[in-house]
PDB file of N, CA and C in Angstrom:
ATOM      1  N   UNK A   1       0.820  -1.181   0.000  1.00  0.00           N
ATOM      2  CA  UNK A   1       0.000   0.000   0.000  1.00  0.00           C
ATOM      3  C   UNK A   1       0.871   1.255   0.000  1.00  0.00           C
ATOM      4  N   UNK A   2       2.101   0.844   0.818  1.00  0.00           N
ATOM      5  CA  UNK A   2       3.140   2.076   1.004  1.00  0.00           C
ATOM      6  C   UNK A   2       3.542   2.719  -0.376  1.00  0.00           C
ATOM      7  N   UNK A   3       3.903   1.327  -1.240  1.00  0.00           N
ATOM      8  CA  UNK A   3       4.125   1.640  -2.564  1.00  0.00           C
ATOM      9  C   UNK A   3       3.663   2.543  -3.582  1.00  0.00           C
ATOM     10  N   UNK A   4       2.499   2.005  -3.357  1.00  0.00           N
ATOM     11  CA  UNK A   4       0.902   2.385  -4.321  1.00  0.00           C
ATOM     12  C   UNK A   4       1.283   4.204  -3.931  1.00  0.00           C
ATOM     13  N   UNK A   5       0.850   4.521  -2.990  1.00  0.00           N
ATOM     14  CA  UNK A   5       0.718   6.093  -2.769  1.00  0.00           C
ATOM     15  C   UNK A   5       1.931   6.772  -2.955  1.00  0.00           C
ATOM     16  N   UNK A   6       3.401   5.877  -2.736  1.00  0.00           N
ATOM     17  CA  UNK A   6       4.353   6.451  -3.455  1.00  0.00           C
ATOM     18  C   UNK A   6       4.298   6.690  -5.119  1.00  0.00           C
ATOM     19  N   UNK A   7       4.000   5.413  -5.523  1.00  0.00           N
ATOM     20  CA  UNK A   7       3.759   5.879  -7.172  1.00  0.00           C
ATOM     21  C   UNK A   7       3.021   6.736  -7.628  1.00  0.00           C
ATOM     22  N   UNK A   8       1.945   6.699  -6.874  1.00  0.00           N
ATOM     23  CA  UNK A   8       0.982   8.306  -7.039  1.00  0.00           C
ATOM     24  C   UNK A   8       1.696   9.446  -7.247  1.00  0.00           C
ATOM     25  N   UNK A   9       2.232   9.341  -5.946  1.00  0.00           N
ATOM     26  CA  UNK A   9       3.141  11.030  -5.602  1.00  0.00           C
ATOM     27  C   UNK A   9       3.881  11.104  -6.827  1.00  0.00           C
ATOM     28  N   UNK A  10       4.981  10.005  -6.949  1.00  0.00           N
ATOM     29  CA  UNK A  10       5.950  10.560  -7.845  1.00  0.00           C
ATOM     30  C   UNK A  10       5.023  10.846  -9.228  1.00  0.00           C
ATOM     31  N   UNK A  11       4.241  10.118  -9.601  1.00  0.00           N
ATOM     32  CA  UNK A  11       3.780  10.148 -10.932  1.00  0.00           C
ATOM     33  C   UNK A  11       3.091  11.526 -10.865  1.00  0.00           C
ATOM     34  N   UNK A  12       2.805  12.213  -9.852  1.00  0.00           N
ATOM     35  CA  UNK A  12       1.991  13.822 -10.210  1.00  0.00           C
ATOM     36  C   UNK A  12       3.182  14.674 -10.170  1.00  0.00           C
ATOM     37  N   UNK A  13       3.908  14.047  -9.511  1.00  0.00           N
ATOM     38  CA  UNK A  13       5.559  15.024  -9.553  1.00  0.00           C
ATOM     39  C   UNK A  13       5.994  15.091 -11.590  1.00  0.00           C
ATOM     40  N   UNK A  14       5.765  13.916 -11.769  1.00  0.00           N
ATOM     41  CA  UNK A  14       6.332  13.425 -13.231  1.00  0.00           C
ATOM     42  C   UNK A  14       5.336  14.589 -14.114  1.00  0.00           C
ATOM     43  N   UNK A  15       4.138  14.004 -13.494  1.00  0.00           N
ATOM     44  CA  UNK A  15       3.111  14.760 -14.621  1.00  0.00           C
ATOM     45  C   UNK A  15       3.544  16.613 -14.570  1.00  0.00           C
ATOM     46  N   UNK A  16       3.650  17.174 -13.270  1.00  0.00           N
ATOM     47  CA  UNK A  16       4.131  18.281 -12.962  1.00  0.00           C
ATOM     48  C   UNK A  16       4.971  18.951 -13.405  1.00  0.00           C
ATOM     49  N   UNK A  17       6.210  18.184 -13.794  1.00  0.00           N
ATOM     50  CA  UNK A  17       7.783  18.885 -14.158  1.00  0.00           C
ATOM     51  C   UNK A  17       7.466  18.798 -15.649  1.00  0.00           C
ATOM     52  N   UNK A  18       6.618  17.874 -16.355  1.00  0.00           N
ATOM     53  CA  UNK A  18       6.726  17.545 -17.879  1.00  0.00           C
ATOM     54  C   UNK A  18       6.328  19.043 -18.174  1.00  0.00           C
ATOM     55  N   UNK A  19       4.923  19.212 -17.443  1.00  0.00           N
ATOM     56  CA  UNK A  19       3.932  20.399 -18.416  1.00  0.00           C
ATOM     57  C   UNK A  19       4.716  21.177 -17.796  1.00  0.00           C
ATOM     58  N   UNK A  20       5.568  21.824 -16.566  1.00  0.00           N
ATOM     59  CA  UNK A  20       6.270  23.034 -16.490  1.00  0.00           C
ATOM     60  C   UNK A  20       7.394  23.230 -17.905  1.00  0.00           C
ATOM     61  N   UNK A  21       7.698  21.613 -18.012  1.00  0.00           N
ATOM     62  CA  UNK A  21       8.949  21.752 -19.272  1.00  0.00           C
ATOM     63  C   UNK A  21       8.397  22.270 -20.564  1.00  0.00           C
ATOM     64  N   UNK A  22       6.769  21.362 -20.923  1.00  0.00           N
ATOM     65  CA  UNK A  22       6.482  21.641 -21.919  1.00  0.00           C
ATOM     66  C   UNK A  22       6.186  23.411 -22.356  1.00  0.00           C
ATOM     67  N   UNK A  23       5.553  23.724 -21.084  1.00  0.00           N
ATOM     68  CA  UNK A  23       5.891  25.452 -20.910  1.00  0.00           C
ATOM     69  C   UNK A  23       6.995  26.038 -20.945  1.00  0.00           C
ATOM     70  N   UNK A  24       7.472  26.000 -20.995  1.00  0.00           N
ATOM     71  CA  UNK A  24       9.129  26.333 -20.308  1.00  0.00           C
ATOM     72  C   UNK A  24      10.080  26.813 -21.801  1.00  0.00           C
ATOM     73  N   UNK A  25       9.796  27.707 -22.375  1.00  0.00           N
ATOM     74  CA  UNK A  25      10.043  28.091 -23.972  1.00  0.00           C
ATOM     75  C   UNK A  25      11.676  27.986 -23.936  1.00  0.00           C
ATOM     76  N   UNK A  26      12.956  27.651 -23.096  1.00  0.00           N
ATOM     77  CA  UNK A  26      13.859  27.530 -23.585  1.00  0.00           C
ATOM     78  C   UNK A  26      14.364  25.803 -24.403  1.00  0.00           C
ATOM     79  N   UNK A  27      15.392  26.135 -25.463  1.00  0.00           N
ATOM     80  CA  UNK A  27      15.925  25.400 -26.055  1.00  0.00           C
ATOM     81  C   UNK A  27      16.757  24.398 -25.193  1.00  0.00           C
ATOM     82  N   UNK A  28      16.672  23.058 -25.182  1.00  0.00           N
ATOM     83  CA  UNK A  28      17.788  22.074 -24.330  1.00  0.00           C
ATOM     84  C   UNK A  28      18.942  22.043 -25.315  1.00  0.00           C
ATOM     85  N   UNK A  29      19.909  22.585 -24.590  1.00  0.00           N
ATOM     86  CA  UNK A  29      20.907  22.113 -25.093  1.00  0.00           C
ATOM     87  C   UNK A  29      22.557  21.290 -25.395  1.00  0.00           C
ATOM     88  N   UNK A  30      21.510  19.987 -24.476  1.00  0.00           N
ATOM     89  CA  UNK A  30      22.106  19.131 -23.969  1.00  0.00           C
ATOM     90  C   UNK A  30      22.887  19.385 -22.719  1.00  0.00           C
ATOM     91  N   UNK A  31      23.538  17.819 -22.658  1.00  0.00           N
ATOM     92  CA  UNK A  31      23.754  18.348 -20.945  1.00  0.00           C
ATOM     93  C   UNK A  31      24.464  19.587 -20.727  1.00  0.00           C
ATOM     94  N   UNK A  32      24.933  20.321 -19.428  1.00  0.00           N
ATOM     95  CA  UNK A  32      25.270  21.481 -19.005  1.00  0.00           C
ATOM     96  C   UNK A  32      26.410  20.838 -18.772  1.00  0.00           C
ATOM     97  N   UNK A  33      27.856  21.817 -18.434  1.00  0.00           N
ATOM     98  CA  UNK A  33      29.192  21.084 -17.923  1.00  0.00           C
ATOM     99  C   UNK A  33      28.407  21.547 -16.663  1.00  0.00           C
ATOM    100  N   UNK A  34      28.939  21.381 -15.366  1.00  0.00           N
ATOM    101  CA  UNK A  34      28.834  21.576 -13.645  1.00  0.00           C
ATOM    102  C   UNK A  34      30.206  22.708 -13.434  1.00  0.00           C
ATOM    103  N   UNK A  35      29.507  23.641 -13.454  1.00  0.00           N
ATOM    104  CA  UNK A  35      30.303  24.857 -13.094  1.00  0.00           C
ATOM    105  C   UNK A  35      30.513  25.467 -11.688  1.00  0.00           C
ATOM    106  N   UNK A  36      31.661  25.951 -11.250  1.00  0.00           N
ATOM    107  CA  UNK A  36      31.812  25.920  -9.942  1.00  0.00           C
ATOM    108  C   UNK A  36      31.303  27.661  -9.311  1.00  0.00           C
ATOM    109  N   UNK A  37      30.839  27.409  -8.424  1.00  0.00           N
ATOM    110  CA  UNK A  37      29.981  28.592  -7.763  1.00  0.00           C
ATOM    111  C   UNK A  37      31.097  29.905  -8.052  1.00  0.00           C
ATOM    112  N   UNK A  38      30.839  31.019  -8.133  1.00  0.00           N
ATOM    113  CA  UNK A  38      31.588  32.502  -7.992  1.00  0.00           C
ATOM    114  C   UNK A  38      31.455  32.737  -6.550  1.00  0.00           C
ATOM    115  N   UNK A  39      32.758  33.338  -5.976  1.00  0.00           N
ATOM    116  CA  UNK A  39      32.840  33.734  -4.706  1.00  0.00           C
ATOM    117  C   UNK A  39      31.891  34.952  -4.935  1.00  0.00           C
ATOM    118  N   UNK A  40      31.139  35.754  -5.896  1.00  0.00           N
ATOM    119  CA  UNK A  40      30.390  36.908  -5.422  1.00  0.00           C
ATOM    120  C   UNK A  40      29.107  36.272  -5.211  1.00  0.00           C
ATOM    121  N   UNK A  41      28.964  34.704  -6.251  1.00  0.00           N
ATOM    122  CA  UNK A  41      27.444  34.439  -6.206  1.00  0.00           C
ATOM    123  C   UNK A  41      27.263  33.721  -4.393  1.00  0.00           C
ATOM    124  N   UNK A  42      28.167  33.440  -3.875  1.00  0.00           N
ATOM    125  CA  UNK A  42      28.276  32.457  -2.419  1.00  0.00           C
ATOM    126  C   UNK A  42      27.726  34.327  -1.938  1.00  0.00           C
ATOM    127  N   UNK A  43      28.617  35.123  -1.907  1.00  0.00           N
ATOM    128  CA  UNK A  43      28.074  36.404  -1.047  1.00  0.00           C
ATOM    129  C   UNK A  43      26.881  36.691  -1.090  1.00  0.00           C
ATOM    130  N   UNK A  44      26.473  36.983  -2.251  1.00  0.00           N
ATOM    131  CA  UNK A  44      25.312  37.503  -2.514  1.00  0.00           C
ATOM    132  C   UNK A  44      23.850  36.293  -2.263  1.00  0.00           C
ATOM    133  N   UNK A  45      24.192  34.953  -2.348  1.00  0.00           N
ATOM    134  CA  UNK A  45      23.398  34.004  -1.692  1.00  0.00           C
ATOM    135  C   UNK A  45      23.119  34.128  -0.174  1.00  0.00           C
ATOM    136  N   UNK A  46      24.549  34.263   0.409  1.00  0.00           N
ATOM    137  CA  UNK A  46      24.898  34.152   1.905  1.00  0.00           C
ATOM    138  C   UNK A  46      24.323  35.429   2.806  1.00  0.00           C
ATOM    139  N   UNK A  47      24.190  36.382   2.105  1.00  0.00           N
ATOM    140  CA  UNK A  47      24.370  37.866   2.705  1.00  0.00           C
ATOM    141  C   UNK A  47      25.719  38.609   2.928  1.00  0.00           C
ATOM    142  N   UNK A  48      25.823  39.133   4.030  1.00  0.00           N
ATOM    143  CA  UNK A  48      27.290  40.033   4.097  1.00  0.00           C
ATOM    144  C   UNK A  48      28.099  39.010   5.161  1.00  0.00           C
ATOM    145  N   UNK A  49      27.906  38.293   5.526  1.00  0.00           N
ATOM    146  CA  UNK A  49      28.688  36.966   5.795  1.00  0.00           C
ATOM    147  C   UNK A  49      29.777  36.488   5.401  1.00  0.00           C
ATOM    148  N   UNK A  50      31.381  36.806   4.883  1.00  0.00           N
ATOM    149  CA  UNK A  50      32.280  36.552   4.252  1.00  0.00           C
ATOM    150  C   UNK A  50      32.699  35.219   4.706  1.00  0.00           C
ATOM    151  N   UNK A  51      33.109  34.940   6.085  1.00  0.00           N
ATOM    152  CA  UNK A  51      33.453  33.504   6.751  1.00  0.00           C
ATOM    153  C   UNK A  51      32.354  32.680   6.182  1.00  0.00           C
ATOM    154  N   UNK A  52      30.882  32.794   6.120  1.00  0.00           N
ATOM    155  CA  UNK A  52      30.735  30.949   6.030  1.00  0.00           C
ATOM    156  C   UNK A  52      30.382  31.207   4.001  1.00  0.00           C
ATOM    157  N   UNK A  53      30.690  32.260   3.697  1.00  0.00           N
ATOM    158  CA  UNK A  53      30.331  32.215   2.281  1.00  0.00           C
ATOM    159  C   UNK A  53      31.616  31.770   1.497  1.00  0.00           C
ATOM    160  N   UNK A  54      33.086  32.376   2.296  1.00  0.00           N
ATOM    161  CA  UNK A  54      34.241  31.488   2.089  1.00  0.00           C
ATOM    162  C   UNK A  54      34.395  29.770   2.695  1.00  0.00           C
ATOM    163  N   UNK A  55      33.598  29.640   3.573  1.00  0.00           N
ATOM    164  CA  UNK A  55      33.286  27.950   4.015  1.00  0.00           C
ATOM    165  C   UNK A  55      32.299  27.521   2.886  1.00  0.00           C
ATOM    166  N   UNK A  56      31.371  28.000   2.636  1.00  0.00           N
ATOM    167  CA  UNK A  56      30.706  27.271   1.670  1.00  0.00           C
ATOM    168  C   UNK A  56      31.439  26.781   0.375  1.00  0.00           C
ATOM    169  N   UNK A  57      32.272  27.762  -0.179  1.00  0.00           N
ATOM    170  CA  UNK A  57      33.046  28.083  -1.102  1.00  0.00           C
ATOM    171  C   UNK A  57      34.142  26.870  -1.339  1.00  0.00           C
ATOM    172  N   UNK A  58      34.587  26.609   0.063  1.00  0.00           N
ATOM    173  CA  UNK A  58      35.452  26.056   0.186  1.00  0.00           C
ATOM    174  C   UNK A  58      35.215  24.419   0.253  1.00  0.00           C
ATOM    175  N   UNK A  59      33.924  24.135   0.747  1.00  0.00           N
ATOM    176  CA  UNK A  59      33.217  22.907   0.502  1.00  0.00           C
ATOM    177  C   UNK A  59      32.673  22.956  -0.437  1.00  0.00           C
ATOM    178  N   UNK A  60      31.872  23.548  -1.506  1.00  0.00           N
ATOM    179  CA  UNK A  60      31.350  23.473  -2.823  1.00  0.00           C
ATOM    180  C   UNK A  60      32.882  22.897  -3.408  1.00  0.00           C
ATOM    181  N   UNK A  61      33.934  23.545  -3.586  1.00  0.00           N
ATOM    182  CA  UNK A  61      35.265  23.213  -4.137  1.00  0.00           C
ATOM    183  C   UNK A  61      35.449  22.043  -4.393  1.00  0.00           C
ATOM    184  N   UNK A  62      35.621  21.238  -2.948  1.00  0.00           N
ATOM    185  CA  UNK A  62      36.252  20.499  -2.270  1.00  0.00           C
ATOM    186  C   UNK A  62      34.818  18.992  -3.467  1.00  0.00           C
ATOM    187  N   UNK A  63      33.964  19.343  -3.498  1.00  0.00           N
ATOM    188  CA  UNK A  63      33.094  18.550  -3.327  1.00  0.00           C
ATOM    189  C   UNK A  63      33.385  18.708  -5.112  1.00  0.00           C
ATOM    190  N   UNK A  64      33.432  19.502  -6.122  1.00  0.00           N
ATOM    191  CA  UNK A  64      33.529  19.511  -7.065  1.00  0.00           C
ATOM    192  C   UNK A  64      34.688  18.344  -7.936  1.00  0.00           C
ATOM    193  N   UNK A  65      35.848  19.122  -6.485  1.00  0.00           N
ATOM    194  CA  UNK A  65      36.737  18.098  -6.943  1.00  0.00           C
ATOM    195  C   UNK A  65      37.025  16.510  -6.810  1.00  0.00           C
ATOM    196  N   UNK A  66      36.042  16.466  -6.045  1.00  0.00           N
ATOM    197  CA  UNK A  66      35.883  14.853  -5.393  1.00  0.00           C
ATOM    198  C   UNK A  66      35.209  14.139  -6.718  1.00  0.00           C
ATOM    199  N   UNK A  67      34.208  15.100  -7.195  1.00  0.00           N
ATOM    200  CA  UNK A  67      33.690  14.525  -8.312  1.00  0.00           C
ATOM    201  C   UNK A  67      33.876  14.005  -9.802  1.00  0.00           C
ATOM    202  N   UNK A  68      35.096  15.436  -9.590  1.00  0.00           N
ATOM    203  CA  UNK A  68      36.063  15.321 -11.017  1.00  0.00           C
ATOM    204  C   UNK A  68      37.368  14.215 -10.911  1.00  0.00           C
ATOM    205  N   UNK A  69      37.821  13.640  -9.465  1.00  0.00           N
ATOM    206  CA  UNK A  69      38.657  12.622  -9.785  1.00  0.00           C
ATOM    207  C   UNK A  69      39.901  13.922  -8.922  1.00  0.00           C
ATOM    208  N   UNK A  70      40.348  14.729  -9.040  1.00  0.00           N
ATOM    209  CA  UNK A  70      41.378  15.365  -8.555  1.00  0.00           C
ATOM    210  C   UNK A  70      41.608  15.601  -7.379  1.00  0.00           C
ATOM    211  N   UNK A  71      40.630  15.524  -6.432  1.00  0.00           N
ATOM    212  CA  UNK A  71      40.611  15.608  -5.369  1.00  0.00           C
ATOM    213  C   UNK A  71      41.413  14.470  -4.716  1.00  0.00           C
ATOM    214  N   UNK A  72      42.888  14.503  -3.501  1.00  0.00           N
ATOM    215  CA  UNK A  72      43.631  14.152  -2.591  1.00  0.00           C
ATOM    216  C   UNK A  72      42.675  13.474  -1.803  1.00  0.00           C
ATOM    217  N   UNK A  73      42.221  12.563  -1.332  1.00  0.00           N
ATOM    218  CA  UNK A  73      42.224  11.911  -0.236  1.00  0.00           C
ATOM    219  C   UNK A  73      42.376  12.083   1.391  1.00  0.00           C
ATOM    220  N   UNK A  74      41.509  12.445   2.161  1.00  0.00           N
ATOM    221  CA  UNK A  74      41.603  12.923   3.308  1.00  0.00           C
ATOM    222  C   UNK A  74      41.749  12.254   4.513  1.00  0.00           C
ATOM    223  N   UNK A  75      42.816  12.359   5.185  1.00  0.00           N
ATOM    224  CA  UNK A  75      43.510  11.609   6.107  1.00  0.00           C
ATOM    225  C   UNK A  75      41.822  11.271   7.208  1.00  0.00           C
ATOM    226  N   UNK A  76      41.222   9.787   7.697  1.00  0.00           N
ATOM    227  CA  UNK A  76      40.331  10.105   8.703  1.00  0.00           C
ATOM    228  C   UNK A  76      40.425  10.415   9.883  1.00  0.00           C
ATOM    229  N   UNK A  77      39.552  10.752  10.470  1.00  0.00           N
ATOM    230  CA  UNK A  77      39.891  10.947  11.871  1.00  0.00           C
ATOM    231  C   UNK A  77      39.335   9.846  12.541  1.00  0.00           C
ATOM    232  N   UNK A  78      39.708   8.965  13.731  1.00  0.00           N
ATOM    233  CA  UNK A  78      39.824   7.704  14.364  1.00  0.00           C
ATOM    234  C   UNK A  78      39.061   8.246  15.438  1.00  0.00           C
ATOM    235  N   UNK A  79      37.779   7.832  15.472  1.00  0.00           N
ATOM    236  CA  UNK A  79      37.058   8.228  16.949  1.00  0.00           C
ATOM    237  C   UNK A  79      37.608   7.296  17.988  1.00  0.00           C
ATOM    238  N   UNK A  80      37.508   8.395  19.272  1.00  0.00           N
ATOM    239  CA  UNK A  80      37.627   7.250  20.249  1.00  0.00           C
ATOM    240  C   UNK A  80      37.142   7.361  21.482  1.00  0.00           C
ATOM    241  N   UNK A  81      35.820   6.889  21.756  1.00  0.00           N
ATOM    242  CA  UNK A  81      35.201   7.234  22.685  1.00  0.00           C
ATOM    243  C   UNK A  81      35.689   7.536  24.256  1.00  0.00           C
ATOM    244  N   UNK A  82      36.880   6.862  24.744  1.00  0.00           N
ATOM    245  CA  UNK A  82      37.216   7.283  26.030  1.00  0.00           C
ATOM    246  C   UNK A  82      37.975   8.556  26.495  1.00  0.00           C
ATOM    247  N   UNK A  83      38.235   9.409  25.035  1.00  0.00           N
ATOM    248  CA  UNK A  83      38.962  10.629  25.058  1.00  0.00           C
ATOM    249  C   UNK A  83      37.681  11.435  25.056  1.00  0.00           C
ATOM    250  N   UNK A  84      36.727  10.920  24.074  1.00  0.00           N
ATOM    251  CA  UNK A  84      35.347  11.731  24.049  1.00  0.00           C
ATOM    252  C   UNK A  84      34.953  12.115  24.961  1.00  0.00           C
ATOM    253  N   UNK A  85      34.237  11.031  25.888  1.00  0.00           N
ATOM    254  CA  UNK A  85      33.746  10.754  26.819  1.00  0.00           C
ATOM    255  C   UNK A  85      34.441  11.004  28.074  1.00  0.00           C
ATOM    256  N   UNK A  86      34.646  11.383  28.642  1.00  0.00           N
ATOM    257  CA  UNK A  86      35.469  11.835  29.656  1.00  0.00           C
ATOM    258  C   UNK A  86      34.894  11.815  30.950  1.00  0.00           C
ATOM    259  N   UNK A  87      33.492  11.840  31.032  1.00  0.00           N
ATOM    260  CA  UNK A  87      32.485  11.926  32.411  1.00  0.00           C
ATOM    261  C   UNK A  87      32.301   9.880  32.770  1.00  0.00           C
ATOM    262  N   UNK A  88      32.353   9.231  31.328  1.00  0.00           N
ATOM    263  CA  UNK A  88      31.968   7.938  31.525  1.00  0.00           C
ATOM    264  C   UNK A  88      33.298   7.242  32.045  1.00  0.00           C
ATOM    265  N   UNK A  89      33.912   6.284  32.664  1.00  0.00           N
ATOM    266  CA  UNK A  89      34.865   5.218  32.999  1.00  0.00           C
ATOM    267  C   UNK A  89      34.766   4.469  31.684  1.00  0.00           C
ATOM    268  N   UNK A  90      35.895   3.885  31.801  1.00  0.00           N
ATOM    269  CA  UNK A  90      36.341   2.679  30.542  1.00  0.00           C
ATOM    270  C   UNK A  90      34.939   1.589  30.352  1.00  0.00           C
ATOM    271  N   UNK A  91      35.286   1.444  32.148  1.00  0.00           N
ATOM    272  CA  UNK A  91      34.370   0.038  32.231  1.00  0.00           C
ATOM    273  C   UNK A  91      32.567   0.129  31.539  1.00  0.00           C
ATOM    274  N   UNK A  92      32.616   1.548  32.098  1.00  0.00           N
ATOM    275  CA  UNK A  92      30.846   1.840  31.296  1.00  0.00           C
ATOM    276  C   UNK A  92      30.727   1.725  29.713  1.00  0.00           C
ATOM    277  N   UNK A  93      31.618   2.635  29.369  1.00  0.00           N
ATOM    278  CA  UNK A  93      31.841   2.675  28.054  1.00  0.00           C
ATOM    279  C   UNK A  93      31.981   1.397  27.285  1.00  0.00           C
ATOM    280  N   UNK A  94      33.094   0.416  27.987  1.00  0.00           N
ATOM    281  CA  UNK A  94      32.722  -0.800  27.396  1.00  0.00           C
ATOM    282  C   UNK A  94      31.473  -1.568  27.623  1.00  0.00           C
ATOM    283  N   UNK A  95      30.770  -1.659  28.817  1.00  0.00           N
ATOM    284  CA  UNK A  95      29.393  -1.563  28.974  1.00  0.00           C
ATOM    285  C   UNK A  95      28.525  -1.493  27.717  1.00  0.00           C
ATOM    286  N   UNK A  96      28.445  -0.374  27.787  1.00  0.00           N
ATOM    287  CA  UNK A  96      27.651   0.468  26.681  1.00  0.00           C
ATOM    288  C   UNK A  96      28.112  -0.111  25.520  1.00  0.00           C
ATOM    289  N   UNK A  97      29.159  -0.580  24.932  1.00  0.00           N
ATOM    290  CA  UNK A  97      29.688  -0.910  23.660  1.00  0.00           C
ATOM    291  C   UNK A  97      28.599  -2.513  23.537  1.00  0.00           C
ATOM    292  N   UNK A  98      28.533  -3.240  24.319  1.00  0.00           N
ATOM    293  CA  UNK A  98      28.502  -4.308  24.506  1.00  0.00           C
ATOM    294  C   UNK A  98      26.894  -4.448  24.189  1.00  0.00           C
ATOM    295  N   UNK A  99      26.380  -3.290  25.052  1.00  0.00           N
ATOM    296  CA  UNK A  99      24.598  -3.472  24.661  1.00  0.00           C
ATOM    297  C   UNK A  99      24.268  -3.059  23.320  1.00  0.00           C
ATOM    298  N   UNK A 100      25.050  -2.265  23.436  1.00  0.00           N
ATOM    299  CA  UNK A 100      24.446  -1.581  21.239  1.00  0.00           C
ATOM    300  C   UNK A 100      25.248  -2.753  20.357  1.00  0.00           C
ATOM    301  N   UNK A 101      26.069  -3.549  21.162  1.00  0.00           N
ATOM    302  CA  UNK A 101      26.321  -4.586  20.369  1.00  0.00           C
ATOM    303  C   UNK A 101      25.214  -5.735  19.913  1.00  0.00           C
ATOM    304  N   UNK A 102      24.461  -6.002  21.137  1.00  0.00           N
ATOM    305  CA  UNK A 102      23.360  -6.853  21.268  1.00  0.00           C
ATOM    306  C   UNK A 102      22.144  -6.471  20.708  1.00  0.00           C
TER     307      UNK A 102
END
């Protein structure tokens, strides 16, 4: 049944985007390349915000290049809950490891 009312939805979504397209008087002209954001368009999205419009900037980048293949490889970071955790003892913590194990 879950299904059924999903196919509904999407199919009025389908029916929706066609007739906006069929309206929609520009020419396709084939795919687009993926062009990377302008630091004025991040400002002017962001507001007068320079820090997270240069963070955005800097993750839009980052994410571009992951996509294109050029992107370096990022060292992970190794969680470790008993440095985290600092209020809990070992012994709880392993505790705790043990039930979300189960």
């Amino acid at each position: 049944m879950a299904s059924e009312e999903l196919a509904k939805k999407l199919q009025s979504r389908l029916v929706a985007t066609q007739e906006a397209a069929d309206h929609d008087p520009r020419p396709d002209s084939g795919p687009s390349p993926v062009l990377r954001p302008r630091p004025q368009e991040a400002e002017a999205a962001c507001g007068d915000s320079s820090s997270s419009s240069s963070e955005l900037s800097a993750v839009l980048t980052r994410r571009q290049d992951i996509n294109d293949g050029t992107a370096a490889p990022r060292l992970t970071r190794v969680f470790n809950p008993y440095t985290e955790f600092k209020e809990f003892s070992r012994k709880q913590i392993k505790d705790m490891e043990a039930m979300f194990k189960r």
